[in-house]
Structures are given as C-alpha cells and as structure tokens.
N, C-alpha and C. Protein backbone atom coordinates (compact mmCIF):
# COMPACT_ATOMS: atom_id res chain seq x y z
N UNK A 1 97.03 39.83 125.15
CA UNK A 1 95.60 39.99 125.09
C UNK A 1 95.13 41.04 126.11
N UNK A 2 95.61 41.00 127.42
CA UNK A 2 95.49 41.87 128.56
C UNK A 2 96.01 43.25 128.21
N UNK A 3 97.33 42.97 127.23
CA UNK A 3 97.99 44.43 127.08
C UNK A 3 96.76 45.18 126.68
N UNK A 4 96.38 44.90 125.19
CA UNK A 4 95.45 45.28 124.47
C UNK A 4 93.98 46.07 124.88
N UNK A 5 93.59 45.21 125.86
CA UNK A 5 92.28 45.33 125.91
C UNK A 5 92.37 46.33 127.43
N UNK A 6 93.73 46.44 128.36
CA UNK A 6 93.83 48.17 129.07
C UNK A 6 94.41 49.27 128.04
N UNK A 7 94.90 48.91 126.95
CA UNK A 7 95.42 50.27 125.98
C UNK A 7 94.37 50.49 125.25
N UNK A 8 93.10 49.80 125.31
CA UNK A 8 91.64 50.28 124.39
C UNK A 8 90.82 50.62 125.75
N UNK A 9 90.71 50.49 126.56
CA UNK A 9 90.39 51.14 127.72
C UNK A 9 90.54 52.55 128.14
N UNK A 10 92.49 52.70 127.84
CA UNK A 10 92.78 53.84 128.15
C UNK A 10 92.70 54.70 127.39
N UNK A 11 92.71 54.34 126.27
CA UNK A 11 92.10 54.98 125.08
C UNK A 11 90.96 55.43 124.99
N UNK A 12 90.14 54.84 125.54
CA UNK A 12 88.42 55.41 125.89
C UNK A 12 88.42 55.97 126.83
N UNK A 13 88.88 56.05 127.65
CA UNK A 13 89.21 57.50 128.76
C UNK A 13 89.74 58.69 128.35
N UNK A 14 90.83 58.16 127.43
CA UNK A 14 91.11 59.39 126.84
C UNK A 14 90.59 60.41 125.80
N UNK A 15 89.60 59.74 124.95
CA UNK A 15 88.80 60.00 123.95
C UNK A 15 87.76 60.91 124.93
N UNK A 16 87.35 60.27 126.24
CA UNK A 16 86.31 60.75 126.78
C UNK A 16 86.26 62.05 127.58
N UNK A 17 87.84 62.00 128.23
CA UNK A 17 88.40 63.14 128.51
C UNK A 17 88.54 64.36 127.78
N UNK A 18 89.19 64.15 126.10
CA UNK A 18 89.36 65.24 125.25
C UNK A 18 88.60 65.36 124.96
N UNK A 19 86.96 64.96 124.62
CA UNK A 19 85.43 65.64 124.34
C UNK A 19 85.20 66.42 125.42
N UNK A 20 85.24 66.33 126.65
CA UNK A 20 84.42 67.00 127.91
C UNK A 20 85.17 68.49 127.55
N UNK A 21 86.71 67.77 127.75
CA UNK A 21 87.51 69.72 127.40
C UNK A 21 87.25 70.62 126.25
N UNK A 22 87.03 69.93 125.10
CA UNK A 22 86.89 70.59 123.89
C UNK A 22 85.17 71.24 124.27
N UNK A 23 84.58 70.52 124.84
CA UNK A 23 83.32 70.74 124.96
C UNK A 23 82.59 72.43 126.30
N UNK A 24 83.64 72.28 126.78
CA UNK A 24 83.98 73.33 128.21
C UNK A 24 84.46 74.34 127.28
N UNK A 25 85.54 74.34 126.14
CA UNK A 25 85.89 75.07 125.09
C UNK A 25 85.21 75.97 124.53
N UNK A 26 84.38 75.32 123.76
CA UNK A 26 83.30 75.61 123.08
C UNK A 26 82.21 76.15 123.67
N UNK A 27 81.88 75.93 125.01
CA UNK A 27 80.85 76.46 125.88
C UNK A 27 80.72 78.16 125.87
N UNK A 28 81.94 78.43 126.55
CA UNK A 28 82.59 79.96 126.43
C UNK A 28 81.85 80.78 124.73
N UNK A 29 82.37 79.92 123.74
CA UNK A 29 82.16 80.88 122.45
C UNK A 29 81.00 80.91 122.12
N UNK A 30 79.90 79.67 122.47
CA UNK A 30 78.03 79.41 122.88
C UNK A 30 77.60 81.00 123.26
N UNK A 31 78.54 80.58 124.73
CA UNK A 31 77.56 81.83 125.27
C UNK A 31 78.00 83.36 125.56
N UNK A 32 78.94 83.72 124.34
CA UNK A 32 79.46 84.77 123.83
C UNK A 32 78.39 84.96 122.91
N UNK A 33 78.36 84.58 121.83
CA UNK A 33 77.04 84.38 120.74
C UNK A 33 75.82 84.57 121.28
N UNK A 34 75.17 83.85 122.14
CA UNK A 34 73.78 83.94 122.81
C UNK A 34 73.36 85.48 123.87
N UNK A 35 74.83 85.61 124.47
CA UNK A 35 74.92 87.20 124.66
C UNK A 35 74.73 88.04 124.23
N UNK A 36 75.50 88.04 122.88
CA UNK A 36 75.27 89.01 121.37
C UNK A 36 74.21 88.95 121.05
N UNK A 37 73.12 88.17 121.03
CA UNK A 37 72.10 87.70 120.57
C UNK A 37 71.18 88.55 121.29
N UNK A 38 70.96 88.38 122.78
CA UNK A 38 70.33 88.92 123.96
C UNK A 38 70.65 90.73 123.83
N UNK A 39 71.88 91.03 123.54
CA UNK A 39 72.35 92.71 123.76
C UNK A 39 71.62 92.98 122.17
N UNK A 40 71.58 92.17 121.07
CA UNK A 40 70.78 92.99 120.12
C UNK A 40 69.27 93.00 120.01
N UNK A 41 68.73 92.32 120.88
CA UNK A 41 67.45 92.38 120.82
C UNK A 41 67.39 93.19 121.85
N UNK A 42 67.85 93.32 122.97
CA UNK A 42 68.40 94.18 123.78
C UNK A 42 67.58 96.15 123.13
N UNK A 43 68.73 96.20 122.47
CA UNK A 43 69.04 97.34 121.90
C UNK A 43 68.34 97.66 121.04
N UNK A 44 67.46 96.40 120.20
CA UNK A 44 66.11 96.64 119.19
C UNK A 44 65.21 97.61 120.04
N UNK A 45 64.93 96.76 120.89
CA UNK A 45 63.51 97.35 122.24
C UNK A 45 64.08 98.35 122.42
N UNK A 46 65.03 99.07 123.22
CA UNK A 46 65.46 100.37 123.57
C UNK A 46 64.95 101.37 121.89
N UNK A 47 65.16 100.92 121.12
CA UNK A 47 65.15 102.00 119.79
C UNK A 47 63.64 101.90 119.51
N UNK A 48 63.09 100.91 119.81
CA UNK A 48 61.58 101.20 119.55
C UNK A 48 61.13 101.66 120.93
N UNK A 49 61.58 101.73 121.63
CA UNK A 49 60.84 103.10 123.17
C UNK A 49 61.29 103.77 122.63
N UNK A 50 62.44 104.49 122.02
CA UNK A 50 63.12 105.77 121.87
C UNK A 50 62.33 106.57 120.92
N UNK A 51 61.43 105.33 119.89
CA UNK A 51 60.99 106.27 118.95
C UNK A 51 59.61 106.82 119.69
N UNK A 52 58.58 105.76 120.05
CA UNK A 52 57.63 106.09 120.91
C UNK A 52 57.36 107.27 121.77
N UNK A 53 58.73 107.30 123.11
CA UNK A 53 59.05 108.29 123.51
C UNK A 53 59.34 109.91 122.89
N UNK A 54 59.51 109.68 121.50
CA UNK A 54 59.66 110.82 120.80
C UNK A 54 58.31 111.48 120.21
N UNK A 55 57.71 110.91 120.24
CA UNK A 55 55.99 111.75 120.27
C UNK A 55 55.48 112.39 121.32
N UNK A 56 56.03 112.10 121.99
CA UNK A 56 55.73 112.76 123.60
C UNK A 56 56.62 114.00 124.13
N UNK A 57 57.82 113.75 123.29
CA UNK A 57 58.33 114.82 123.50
C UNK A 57 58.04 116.27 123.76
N UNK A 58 57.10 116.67 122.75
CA UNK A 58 57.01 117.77 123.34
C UNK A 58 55.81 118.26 124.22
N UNK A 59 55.37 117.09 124.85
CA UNK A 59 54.60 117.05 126.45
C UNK A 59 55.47 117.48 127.71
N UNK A 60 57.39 116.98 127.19
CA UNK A 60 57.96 116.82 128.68
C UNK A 60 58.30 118.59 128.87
N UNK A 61 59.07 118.80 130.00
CA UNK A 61 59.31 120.27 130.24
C UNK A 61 60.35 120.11 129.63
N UNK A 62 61.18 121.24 129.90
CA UNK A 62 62.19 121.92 129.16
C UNK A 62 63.36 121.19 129.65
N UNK A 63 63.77 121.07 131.25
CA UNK A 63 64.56 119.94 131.53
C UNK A 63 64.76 118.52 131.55
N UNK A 64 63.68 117.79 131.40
CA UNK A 64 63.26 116.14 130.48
C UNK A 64 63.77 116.27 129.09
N UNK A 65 63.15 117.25 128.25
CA UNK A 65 63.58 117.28 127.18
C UNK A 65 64.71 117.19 127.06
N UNK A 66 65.32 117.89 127.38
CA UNK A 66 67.15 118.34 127.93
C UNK A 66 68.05 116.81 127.65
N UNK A 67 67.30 116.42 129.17
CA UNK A 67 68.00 114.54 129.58
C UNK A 67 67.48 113.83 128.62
N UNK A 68 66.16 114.14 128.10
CA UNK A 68 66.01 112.93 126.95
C UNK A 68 66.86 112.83 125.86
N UNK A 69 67.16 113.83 125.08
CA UNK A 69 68.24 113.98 124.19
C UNK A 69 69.46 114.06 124.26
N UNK A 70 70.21 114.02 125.44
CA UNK A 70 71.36 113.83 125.85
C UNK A 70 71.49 112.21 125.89
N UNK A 71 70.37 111.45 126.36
CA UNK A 71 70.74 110.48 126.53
C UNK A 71 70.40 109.62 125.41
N UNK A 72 69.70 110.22 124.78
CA UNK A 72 69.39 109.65 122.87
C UNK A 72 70.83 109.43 122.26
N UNK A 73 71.34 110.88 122.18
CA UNK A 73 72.59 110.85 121.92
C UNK A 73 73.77 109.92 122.59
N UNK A 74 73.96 109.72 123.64
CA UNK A 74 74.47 109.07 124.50
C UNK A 74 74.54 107.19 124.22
N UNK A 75 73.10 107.08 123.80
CA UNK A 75 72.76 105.44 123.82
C UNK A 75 73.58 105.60 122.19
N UNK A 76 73.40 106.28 121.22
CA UNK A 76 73.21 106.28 119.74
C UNK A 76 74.99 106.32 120.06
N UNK A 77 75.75 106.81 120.46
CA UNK A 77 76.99 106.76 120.29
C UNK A 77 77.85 105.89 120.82
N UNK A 78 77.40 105.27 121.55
CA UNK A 78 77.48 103.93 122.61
C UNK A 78 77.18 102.92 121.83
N UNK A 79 76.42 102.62 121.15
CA UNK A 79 75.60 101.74 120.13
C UNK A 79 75.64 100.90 119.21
C-alpha cells in the first residue's frame, strides 16, 4: 500500500518536473516568434518614414541626399 502511494508520488514529481522543462523549451521558440513579430513591425515603420522622407528630398543638399540614398539602399538590401 506504502509502495504504491511513494511510486504515485514520484510520479507526480516527475510529471511536474517534465512540464517545467518542456515549458523552459518552448519559452526560447515564444520569444523567437514575438521577436520576429517586433523586427517586422519594426521594419513596417522604417518604410513608412522612408517614404515620407522622400518628399523632402529634394529640400536636403546635395550631401544628405547622397547619405539618404545610400542608406535607402543599404536598409532595402539588408531587409
């Protein structure tokens, strides 16, 4: 009767143990996803300044202009 009722014990430790790990597991691939999530909205906003910024363009001087499109190019190939 005693056997029993520490091998359903240890059994619930163990059950309770392999959720926490699987769960620490799974955490990692959460907040891989929620990252991805964050860098594409991320990168939405950057492309709507980029377009904004492009009406203005030809307000900046000749060397803004320069860096702005280098780095248009730059984000767009990165991207």
């Amino acid at each position: 009767m005693y056997s029993a009722l520490i091998t359903a014990v240890s059994n619930m430790f163990a059950k309770f143990f392999e959720f926490k790990t699987t769960g620490i597991k799974n955490q990692a691939q959460t907040d891989v996803i929620e990252d991805k999530k964050d860098y594409k909205k991320a990168i939405d906003i950057a492309e709507q300044i980029i377009e904004i910024a492009q009406n203005y363009k030809s307000d900046m001087t000749f060397a803004h202009r320069l860096k702005f499109v280098h780095l248009i190019n730059s984000f767009r190939k990165h991207n």
